[in-house]
Every structure is written in C-alpha cells, then in structure tokens.
Protein backbone atom coordinates (compact mmCIF):
# COMPACT_ATOMS: atom_id res chain seq x y z
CA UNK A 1 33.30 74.61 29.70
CA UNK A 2 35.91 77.60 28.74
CA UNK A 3 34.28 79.72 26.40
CA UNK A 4 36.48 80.55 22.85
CA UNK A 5 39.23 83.35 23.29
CA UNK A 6 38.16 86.45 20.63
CA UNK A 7 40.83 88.49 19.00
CA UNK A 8 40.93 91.96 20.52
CA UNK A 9 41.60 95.01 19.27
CA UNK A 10 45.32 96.02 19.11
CA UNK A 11 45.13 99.61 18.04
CA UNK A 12 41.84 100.85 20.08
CA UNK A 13 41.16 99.89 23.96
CA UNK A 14 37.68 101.23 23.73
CA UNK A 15 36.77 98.20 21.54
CA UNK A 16 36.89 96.30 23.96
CA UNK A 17 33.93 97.50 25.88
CA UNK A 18 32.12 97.58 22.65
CA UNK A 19 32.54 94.38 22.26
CA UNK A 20 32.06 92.70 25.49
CA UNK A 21 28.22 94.52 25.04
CA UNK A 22 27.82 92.66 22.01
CA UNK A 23 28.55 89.77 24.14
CA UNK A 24 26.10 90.56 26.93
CA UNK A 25 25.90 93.69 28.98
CA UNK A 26 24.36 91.19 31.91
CA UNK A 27 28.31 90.00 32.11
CA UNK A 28 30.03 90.66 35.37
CA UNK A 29 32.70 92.79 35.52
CA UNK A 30 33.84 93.14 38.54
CA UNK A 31 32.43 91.87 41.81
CA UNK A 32 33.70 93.03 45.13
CA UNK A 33 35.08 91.63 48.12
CA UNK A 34 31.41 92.32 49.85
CA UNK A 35 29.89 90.74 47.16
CA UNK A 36 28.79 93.46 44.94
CA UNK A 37 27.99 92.98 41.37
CA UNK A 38 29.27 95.63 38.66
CA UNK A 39 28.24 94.35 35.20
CA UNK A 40 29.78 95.27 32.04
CA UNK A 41 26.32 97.64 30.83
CA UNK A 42 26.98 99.55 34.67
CA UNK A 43 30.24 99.86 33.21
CA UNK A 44 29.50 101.11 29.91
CA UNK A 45 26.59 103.68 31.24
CA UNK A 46 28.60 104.76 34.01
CA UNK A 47 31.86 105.71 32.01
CA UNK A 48 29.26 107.51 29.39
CA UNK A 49 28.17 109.48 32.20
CA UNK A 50 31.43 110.43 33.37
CA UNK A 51 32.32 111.43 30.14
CA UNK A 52 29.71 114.12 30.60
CA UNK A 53 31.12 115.19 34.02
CA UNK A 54 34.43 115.67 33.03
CA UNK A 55 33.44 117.74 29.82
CA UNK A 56 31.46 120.08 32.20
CA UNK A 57 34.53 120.09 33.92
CA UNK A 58 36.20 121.67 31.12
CA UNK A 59 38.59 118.69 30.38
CA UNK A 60 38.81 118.17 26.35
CA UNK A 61 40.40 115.52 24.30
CA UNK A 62 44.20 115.67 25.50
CA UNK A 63 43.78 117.48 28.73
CA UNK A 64 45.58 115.59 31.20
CA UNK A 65 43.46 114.70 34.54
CA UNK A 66 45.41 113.52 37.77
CA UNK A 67 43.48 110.71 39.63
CA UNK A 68 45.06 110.02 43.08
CA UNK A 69 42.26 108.06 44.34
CA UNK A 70 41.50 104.81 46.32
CA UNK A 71 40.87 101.98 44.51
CA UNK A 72 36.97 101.63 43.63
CA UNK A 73 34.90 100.21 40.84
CA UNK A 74 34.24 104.07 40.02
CA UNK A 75 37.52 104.81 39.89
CA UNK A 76 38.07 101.79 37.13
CA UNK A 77 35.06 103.74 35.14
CA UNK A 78 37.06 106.80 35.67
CA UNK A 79 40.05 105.44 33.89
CA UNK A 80 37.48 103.99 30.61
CA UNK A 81 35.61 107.51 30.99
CA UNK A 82 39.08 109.23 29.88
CA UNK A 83 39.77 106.49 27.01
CA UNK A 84 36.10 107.00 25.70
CA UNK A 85 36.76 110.98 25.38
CA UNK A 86 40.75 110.83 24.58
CA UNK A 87 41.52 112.50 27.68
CA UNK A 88 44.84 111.40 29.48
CA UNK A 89 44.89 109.76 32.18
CA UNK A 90 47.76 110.39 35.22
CA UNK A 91 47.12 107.66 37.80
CA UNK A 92 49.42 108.79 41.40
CA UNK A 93 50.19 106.75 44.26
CA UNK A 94 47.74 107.66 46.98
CA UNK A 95 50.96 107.34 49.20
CA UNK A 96 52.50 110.79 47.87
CA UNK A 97 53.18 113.49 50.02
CA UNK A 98 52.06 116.89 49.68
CA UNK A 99 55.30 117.67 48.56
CA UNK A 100 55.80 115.20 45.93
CA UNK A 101 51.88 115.70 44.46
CA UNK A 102 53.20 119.36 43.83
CA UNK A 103 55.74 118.61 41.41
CA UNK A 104 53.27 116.22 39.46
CA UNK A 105 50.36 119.12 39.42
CA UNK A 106 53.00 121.58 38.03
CA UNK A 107 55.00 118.65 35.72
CA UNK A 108 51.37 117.48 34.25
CA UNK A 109 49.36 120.65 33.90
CA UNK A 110 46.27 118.71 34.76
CA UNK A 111 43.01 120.87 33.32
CA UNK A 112 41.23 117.99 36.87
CA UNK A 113 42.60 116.36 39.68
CA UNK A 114 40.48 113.84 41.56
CA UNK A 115 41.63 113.07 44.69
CA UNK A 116 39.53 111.37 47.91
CA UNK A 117 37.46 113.36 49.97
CA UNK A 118 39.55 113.80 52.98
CA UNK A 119 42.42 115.10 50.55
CA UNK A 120 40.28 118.55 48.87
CA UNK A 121 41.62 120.97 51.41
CA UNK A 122 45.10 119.71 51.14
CA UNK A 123 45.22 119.51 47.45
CA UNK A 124 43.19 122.98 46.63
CA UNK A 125 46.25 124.54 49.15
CA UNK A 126 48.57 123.57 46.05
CA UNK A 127 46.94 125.39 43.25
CA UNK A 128 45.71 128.32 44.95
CA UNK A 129 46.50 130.71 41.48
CA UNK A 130 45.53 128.35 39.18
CA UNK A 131 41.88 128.83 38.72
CA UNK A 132 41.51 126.65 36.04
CA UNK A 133 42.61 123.67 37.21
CA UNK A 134 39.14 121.88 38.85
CA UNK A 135 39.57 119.54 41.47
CA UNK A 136 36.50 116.78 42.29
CA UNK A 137 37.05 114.53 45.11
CA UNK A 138 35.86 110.43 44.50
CA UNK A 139 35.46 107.91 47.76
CA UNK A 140 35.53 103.99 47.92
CA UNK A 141 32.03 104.10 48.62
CA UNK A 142 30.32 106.10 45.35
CA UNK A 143 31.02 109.41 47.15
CA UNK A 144 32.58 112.69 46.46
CA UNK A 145 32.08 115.35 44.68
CA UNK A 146 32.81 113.93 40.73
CA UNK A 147 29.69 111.64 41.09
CA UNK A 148 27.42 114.77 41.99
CA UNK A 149 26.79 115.18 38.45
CA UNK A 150 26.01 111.03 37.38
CA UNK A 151 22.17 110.64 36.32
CA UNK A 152 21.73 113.43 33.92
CA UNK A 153 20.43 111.47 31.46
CA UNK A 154 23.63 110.71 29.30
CA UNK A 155 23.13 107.57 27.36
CA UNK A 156 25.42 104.16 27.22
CA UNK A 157 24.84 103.64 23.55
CA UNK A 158 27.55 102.80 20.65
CA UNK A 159 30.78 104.45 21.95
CA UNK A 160 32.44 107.30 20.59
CA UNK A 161 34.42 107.60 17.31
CA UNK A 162 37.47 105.84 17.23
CA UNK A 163 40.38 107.57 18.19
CA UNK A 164 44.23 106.67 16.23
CA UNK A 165 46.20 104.45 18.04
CA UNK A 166 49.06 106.81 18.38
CA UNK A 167 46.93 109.67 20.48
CA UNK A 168 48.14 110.13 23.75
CA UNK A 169 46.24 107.83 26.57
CA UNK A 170 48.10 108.25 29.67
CA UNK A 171 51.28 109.84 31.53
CA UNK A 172 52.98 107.39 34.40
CA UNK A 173 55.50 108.49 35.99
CA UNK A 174 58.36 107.23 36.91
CA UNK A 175 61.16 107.82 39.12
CA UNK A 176 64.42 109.08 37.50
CA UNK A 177 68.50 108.37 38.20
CA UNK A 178 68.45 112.40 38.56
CA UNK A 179 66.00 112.63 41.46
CA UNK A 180 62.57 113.60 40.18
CA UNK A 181 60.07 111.73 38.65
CA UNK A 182 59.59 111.60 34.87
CA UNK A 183 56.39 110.59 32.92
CA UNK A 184 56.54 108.35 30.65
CA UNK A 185 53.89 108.66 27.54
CA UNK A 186 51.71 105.87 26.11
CA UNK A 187 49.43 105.71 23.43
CA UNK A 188 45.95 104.05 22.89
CA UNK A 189 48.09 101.54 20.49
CA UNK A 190 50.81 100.66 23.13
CA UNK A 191 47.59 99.82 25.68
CA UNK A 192 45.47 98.16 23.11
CA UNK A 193 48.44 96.11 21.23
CA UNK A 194 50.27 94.99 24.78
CA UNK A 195 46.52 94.06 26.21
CA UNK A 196 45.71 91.77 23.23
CA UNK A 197 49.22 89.55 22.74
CA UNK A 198 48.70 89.11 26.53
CA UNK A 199 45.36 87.66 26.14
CA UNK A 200 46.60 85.42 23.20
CA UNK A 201 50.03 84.30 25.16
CA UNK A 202 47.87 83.70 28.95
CA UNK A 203 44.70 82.40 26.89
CA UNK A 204 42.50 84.24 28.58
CA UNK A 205 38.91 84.16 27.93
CA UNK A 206 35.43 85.98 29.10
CA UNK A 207 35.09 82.94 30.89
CA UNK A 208 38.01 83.69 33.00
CA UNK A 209 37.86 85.31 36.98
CA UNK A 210 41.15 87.06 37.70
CA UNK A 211 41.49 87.73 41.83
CA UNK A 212 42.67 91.17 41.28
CA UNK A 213 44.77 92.35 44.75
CA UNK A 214 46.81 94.56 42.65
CA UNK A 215 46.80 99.13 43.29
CA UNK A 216 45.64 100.56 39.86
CA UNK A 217 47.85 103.51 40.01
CA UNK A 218 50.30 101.32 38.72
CA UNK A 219 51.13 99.76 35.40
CA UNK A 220 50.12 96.01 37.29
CA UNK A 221 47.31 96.79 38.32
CA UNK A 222 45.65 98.95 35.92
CA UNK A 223 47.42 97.93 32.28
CA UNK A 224 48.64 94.50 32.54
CA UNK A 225 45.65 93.45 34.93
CA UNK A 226 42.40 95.54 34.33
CA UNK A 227 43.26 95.94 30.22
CA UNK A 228 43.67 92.18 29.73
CA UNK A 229 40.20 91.15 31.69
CA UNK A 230 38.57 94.47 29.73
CA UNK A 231 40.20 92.92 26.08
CA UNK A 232 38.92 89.03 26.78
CA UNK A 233 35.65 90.08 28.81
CA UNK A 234 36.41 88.69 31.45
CA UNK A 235 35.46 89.24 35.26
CA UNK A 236 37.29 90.22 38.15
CA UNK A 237 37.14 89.76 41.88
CA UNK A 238 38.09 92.77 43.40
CA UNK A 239 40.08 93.47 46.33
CA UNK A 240 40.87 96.66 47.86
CA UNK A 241 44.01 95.67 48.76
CA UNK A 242 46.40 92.62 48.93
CA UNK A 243 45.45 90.91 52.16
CA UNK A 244 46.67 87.00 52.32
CA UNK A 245 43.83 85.74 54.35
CA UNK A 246 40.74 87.28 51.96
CA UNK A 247 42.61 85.83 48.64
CA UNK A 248 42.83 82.62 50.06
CA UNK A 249 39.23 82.57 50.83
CA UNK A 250 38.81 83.92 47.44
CA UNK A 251 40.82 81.67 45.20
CA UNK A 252 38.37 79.07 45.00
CA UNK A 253 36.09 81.07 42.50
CA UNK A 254 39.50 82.49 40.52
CA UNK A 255 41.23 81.09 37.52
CA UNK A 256 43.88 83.74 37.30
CA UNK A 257 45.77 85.55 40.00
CA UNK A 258 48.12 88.38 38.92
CA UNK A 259 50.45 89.43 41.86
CA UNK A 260 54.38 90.68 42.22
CA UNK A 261 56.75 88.21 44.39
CA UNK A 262 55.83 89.90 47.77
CA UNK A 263 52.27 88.39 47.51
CA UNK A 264 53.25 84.93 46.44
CA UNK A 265 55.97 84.64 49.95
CA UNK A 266 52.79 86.18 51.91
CA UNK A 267 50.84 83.34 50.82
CA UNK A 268 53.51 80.79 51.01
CA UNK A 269 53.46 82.10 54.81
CA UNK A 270 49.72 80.94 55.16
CA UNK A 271 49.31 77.00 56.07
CA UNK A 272 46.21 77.37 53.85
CA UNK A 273 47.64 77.61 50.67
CA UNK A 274 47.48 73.71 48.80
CA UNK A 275 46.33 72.27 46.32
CA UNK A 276 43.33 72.04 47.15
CA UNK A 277 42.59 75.77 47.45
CA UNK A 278 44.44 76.38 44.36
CA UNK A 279 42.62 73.69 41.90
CA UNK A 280 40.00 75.91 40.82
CA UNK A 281 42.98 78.22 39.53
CA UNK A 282 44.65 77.85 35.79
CA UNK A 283 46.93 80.43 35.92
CA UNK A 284 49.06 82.53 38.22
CA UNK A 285 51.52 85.70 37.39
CA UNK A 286 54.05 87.15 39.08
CA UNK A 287 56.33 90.58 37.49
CA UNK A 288 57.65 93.83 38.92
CA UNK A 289 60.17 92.15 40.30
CA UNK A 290 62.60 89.31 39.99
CA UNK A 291 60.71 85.81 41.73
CA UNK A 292 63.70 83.80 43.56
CA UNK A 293 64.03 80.38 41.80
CA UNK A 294 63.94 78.93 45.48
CA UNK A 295 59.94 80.60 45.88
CA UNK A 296 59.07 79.42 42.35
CA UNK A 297 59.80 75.83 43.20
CA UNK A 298 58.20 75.72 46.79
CA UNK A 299 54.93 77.15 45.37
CA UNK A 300 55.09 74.44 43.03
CA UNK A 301 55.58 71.92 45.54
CA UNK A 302 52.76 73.51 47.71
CA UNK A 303 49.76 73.55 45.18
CA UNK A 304 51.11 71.98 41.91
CA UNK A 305 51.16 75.21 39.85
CA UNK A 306 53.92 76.55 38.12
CA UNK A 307 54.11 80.92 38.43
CA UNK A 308 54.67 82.08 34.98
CA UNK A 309 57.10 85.04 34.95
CA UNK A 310 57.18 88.09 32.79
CA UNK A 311 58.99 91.53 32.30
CA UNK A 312 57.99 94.61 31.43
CA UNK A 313 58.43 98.26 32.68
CA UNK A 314 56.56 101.67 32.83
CA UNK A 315 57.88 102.80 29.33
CA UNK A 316 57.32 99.49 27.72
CA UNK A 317 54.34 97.94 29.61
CA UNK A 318 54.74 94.38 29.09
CA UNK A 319 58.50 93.02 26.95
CA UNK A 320 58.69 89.24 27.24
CA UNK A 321 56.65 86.48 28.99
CA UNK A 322 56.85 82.49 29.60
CA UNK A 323 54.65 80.98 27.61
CA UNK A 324 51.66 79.50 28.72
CA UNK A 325 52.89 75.71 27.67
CA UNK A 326 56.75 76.59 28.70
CA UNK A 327 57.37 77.77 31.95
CA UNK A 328 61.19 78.34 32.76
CA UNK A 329 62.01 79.65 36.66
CA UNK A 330 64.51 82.48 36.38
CA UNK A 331 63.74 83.24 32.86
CA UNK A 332 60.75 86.01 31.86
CA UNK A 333 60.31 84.35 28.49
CA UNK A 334 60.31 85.51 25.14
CA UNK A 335 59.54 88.57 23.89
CA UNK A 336 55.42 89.30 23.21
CA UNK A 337 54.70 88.78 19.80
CA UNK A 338 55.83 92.15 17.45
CA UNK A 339 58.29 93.04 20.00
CA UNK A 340 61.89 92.67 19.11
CA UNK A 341 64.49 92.74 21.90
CA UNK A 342 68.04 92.46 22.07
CA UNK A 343 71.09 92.64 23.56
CA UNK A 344 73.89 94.87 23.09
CA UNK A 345 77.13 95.91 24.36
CA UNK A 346 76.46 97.96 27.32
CA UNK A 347 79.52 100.74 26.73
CA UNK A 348 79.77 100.68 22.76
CA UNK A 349 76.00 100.08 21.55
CA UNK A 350 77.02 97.44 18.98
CA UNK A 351 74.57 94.57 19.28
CA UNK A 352 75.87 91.27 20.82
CA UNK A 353 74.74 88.15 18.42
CA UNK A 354 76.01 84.74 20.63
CA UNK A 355 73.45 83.80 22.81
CA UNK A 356 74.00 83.91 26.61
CA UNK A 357 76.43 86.91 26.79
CA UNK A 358 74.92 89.88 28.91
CA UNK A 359 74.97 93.00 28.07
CA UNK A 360 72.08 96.26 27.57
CA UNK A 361 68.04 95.22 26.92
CA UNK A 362 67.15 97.17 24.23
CA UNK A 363 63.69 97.00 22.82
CA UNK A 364 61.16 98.03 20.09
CA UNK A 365 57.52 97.29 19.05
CA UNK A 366 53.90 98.67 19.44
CA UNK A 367 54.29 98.46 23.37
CA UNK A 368 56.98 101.05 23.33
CA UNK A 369 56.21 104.69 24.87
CA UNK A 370 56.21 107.93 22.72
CA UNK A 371 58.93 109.48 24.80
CA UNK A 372 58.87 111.15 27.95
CA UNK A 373 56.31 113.78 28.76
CA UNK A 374 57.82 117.83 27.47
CA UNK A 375 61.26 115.99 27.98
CA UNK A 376 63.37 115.40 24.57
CA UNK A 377 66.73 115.75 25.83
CA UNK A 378 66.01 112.71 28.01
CA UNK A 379 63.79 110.56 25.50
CA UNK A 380 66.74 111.28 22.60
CA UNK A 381 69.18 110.15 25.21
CA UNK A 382 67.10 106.97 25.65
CA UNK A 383 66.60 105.63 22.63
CA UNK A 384 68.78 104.79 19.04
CA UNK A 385 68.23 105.98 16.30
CA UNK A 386 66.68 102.77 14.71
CA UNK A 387 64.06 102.92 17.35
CA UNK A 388 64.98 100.45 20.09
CA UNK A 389 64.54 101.97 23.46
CA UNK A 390 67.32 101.35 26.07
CA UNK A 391 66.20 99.72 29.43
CA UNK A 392 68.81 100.52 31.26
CA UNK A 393 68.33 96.66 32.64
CA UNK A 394 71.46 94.26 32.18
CA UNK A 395 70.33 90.93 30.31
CA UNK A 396 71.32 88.02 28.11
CA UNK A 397 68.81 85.73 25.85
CA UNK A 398 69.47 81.98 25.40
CA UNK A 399 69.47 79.37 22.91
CA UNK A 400 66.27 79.19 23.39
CA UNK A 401 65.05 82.89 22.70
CA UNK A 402 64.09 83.16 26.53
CA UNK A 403 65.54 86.27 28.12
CA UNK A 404 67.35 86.32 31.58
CA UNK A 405 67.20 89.55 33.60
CA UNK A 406 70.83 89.35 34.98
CA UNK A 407 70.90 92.86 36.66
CA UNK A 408 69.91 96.39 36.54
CA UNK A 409 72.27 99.73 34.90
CA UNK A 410 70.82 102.02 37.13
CA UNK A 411 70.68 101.09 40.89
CA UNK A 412 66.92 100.91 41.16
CA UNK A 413 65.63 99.08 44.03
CA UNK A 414 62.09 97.19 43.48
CA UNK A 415 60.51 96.71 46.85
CA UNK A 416 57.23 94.90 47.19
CA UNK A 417 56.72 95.43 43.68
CA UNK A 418 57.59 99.35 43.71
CA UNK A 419 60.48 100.84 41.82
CA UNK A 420 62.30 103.32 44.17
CA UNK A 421 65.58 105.11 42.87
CA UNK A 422 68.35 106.04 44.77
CA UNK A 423 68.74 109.67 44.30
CA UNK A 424 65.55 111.01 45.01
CA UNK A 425 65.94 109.01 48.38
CA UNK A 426 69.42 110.70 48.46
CA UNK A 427 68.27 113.85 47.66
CA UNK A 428 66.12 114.26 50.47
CA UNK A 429 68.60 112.74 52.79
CA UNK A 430 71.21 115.06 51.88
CA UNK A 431 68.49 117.70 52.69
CA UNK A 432 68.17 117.18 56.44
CA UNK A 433 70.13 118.82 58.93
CA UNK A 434 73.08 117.26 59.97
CA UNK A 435 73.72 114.59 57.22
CA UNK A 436 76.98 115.53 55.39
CA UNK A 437 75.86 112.87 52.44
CA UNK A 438 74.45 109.86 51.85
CA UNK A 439 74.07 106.50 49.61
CA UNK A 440 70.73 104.38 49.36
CA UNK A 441 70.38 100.88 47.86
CA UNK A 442 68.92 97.50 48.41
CA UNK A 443 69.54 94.62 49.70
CA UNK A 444 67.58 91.04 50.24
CA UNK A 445 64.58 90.92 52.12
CA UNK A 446 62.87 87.84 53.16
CA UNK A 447 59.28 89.85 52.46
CA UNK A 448 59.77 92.93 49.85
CA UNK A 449 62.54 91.51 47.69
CA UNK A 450 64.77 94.89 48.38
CA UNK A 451 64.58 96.33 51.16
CA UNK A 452 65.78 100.03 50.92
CA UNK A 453 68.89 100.71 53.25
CA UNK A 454 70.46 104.10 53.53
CA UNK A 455 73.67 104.98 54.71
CA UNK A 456 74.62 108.05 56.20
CA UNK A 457 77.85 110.07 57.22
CA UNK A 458 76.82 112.88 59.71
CA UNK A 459 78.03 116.12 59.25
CA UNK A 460 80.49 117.98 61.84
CA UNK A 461 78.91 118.78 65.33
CA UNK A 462 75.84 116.69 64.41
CA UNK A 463 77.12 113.06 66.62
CA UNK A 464 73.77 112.84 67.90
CA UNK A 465 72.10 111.90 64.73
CA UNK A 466 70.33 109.02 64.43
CA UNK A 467 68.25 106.16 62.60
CA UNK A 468 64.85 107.27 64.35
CA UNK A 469 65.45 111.31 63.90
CA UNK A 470 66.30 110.55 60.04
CA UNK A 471 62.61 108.27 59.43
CA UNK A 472 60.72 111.04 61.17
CA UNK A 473 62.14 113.81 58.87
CA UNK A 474 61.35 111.60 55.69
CA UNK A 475 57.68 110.47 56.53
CA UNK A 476 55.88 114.18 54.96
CA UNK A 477 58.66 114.06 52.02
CA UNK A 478 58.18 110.63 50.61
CA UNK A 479 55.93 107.85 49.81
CA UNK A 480 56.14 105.05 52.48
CA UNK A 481 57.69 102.19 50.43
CA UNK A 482 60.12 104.48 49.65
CA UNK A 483 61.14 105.41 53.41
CA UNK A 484 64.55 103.43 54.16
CA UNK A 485 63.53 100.16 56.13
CA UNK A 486 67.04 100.98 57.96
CA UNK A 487 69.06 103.89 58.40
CA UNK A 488 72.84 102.96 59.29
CA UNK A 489 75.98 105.02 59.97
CA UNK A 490 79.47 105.26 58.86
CA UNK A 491 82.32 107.39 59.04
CA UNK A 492 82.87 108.04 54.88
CA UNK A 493 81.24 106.12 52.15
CA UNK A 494 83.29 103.62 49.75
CA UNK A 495 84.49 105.25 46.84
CA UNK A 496 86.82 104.07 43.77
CA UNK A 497 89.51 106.06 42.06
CA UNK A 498 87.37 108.13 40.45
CA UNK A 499 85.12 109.16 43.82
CA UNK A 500 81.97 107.58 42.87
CA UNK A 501 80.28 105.61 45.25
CA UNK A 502 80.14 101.49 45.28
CA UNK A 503 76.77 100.96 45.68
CA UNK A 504 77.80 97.03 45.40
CA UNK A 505 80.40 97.12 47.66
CA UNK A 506 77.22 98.39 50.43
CA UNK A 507 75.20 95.76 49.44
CA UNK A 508 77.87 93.05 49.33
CA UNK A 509 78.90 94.42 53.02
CA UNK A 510 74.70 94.43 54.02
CA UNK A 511 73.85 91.25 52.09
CA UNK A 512 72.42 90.29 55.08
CA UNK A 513 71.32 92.63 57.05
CA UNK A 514 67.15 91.50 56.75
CA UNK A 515 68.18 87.72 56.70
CA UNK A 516 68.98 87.38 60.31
C-alpha cells in the first residue's frame, strides 16, 4: 500500500530532512548497488558532521566550495552539509581538464575544493598562491582526506536555523554562446519550490524507490532527482553510473526511473527489457534532451509504460512537465504550477497570443535563477524587464496549454544528456596549429541524440592535417562528451551574405552521417 504524499517545503530544502526524521530516521535513503544501506538518521548525523569539517575548514555561510568528486553516498551528504550551513555549493564534471577546472577555481573563488584522491597533486598545482583556498580530497569508498575529521562528536539533532529562501545555494555552470562557461545562481527557494511541485505533479511518496543512474554534478541528477526523493522521503537505489545490464536487474525493486533519452535507447537495445521487468515500476522520466516520438512509442510497446517528458534547464531547473494522468509524446507538458511561460516574437519581444505559433520561451516563477554569478551585463541581457527570463529555446504552446520545444536560438548541441556549445569547441579548434577556422554542430545519432561534428578548413602549408591529429590535441583541453565524435574537412565553410556561418546548412548536408 502507497503511503500518503506530504506537502514539502517550497521555500527551505533543509526541511526536508527534518521532516523525513520525524517520519523515521530507520528510513532508507539510499542503498547501493552492493547492497549497502544508508538511512535517513546516517544521513542527518553525517551531514551534521560535515558541517563541522567544513567550518574548520574555514568555509562560512556563502563561501562557495567546488566539489568535483565521484559519485558516493558521502558526496550526497556533502551537498546537504552545504544547505545545512548556507554554504554554496559548485558541483563540476569529474570529466574537466586541468585546463578547464582553472577557469572555474579563478571564476568561483572557492574558500574549498574537494576533489578525489588521485586528483590533490593536480589540483594543488592550480592554486599554488592562493593559500587560502583548502583543498580535501573525498573517494567512492569513505576515503580521503575531508572524512579525516568525521567522529568528533558533532550531534544530528534539530537542524540549523532556517535560512531565507532567496540566499544563495549553489553556482552551476553552464556553457556560454561566447566560449566560456557561465554560472548560473540558484537560491534555496528555486531548489525547495521546483523540488515540491515535482513531487505533487509525479506523486511521489516516501514509499517510492527511484533507480537513480543519473551523475550528480548535474542539474538531473542532483536537483530534479536527489531533491525530489529528499522532499517526499523517499529511497533511492544507487548506481554509480548508468550501466543497462545492472538497471535491468535493478528495476524490479524501483517504482521510478529518472534517465535522459540515451538511457532509454540503451535499454531498448537489451532483449530484457518487458513488461515483465518493468511491472514493479509506476513511473519513468526522461529530460535533457528531446525523446524521438518513434523511441517513446516502442518503449511503450515493449513494457506498457508511457515516458513522461519534461523541460527544464540549468537557469530554470525544471519549466513544464506532462502530467502524471496526461502523457503527450513530443510535448514536455505544461508549465509546473507558479511558473508562467510564454511565447514571444523571437526578433521584436512582443508576446505572441494564438496558440501554436513558435516563437522565444520566455519564463518566470520561483524556479527562476538570481542571475548569473559577478556577471550583470549578461543576466540584464537575459532577462525583461517584467521578469521573464529568455531561454534562448524556440517553442510554441497549444490549445491545450502543453508546450512544444520546436528548436533551439543558440546552436547548442545536447549529447547523451550534456549541453555542449559550439564556440568553446570552436575556440579550441581554432587554437591548434594548422586549422585556419572551424564550425561545430550536431547532428542525429542513433545513441547520444547529437552527436558533435566539427568541420575544419586547414590553414596554408598544413595538407597533412587530419581527423586523428585534431582528437589527440583536444583530449587535455576538454571534457570527453564534448570531444567531436567526427572531425571532417572542407575547403571553406558555408556562409550567407552577411559571412556568418550556416550551421543548418552543415547539418542538413551531415544529416546522416551517424545513421549509416
């Protein structure tokens, strides 16, 4: 029998842990994929102590501390340790370079970085004159230097004070149209209000398991996922990483799965997937990127379940979802409840009223971002001046109220789930010896959605460039889902009248270059 749904607190995220104690700190939490038990009191008294770490660490309410960890159950009490204190939290991609973790250590001013063991020497090499700046290491397997000071005594009680809703809880960054990343601030409100309408629209409650596959560096994993099992006290199963195989074997003790449209193809690729593997499941989720109406339909026909679609983005977390009761493939839904979108005129601004014209996403509510991080030219460029943030994502709603992502402004490329831009690719191209310039986009592919093609036009002298020489000069400069799956060649790139590049003429051209 489903236990009742609770209403959770929108403007406070540490609530939540208060009151899942109330419920029963015996509740599991999480429970790993080698069986391991983490209950929500573990939780509670190992965040308190953490809280006493990073103080002794020197990090005060506000301080920023950069986590660029493995996923762990530690790292999870990391994330409530900061909420509990007010520190901010800056989750990175563990697949950074060197040279991109250097710009987010001198963009975030961290007062701690916590990185995994085997990254100290690396990461102490980038902040030799900053003395200040602490750095603790934290493994998958309760190790590192961060958890050298757990056990002193520091109690899991009645957390602390309440902190406003509108006090800085985290920086993610983002990639930007001009090349380097930007973070994007949200407050304890936008986590705590965005948490709770998803809990009321999905119906979760503490009764539910959600098979959690996601990385929690990202908005996914950590907000949408963790924060809605944390705000209906729920439990997760909890996998390092997405591996088809070990969620099949899992989903008989899941009711939820939360996974972007790379997963659901993986598992569509596995002869185990049916009904009958699936019937202990109520729910499953798919976002980050747009599901094909073709996928949505053969993983109905497979186990009988309908993937519910939503949209949201860094600066927003979650817009617009199917409801639970109305599940429409190609649609994301309606917007969450207390978030107004709409669609305006993508070169004038004025708002469009008749349903089913595209045009600009704008939005506004409590799940919309403070701004970017010590970046007001930008944020005043992104938003109007009644408060509805611009997207930058082409849309139209329907008669209905559903809204229908019909393309993106900005060329951004979403590849297994990951947003990659174009011109920090481009930047680095443009960087290497003997490529005169380049353009990067994406086109379909059968297993990431996008895959991220780059062409180049070689510079005098250099005729001997090629695909191979280019993917070994990226590897140390950029994450790996970033990395061009193909590198191709061309004389000049296609330009219009006015010399900018057409980006859809490429991938018109290299529709289907992963399709064959």
């Amino acid at each position: 029998m489903r236990e009742e749904s609770r209403a959770p607190s929108r403007s406070d995220p540490t609530a939540w842990l208060d009151a899942a104690l109330r419920i029963g700190p015996e509740r599991v939490f999480i429970e790993t994929s080698r069986g391991q038990r983490f209950t929500y009191g573990a939780l509670a008294q190992l965040s308190a102590e953490l809280v006493a770490v990073l103080a002794r660490c020197g990090v005060s309410a506000g301080d920023r501390v950069l986590v660029r960890v493995d996923k762990s159950v530690e790292a999870i009490a990391l994330y409530i340790a900061c909420l509990r204190m007010g520190a901010v939290f800056v989750p990175l991609n563990t697949a950074y370079t060197a040279h991109e973790l250097e710009y987010f250590i001198h963009d975030a001013e961290p007062s701690l970085i916590v990185v995994r063991p085997e990254d100290f020497a690396a990461t102490a090499a980038l902040v030799p004159q900053r003395e200040q700046v602490r750095i603790r290491t934290l493994g998958t397997a309760a190790d590192g230097t961060l958890l050298a000071g757990i056990g002193t005594g520091a109690e899991a009680g009645a957390l602390e004070g309440t902190l406003a809703a509108d006090r800085l809880a985290a920086l993610l960054y983002t990639s930007g149209t001009t090349g380097k990343p930007k973070a994007a601030m949200l407050t304890r409100g936008n986590l705590a209000s965005n948490a709770a309408s998803l809990v009321e629209l999905w119906r979760f409650t503490s009764s539910d398991v959600l098979l959690h596959a996601l990385p929690i560096f990202h908005i996914h994993g950590l907000f949408v996922a963790t924060n809605t099992v944390l705000a209906a006290a729920a439990s997760m199963l909890f996998l390092p990483k997405f591996d088809a195989e070990e969620v099949v074997r899992m989903l008989p003790r899941a009711s939820v799965m939360m996974g972007v449209p790379t997963y659901y193809t993986r598992l569509m690729g596995d002869p185990r997937l049916s009904r009958e593997t699936t019937r202990h499941v109520r729910l499953f989720v798919s976002g980050s990127a747009p599901l094909s109406a073709e996928h949505h339909r053969e993983f109905q026909q497979r186990t009988g379940h309908e993937i519910l679609e939503r949209y949201g983005m860094t600066e927003t977390s979650m817009i617009a979802s199917n409801r639970y009761e109305l599940r429409v493939p190609g649609s994301v839904g309606a917007p969450l409840p207390g978030v107004e979108v709409r669609i305006t005129d993508a070169q004038h601004g004025w708002v469009l009223q008749e349903p089913d014209v595209p045009g600009m996403i704008e939005v506004r509510g409590p799940n919309v971002f403070q701004g970017y991080w010590r970046n007001p030219q930008k944020t005043a460029a992104e938003f109007r001046q009644d408060g509805f943030f611009v997207t930058g994502d082409i849309g139209r709603i329907d008669a209905h109220g559903y809204v229908h992502i019909v393309g993106r402004a900005k060329d951004l490329i979403i590849t297994g789930g990951y947003n990659v831009y174009p011109a920090e690719v481009e930047q680095e191209l443009n960087a290497l010896p003997g490529v005169y310039e380049s353009a990067v986009f994406g086109v379909p592919h059968p297993d990431f959605g996008e895959g991220v093609t780059a062409l180049i036009v070689r510079a005098a002298g250099a005729a001997g460039l090629d695909e191979g020489t280019i993917l070994r000069s990226l590897r140390d400069r950029l994450a790996g889902y970033k990395l061009p799956k193909r590198v191709l060649f061309a004389p000049e790139l296609p330009r219009n009248t006015m010399g900018k590049v057409q980006k859809q003429a490429l991938r018109d051209t290299h529709a289907k270059l992963y399709m064959t």
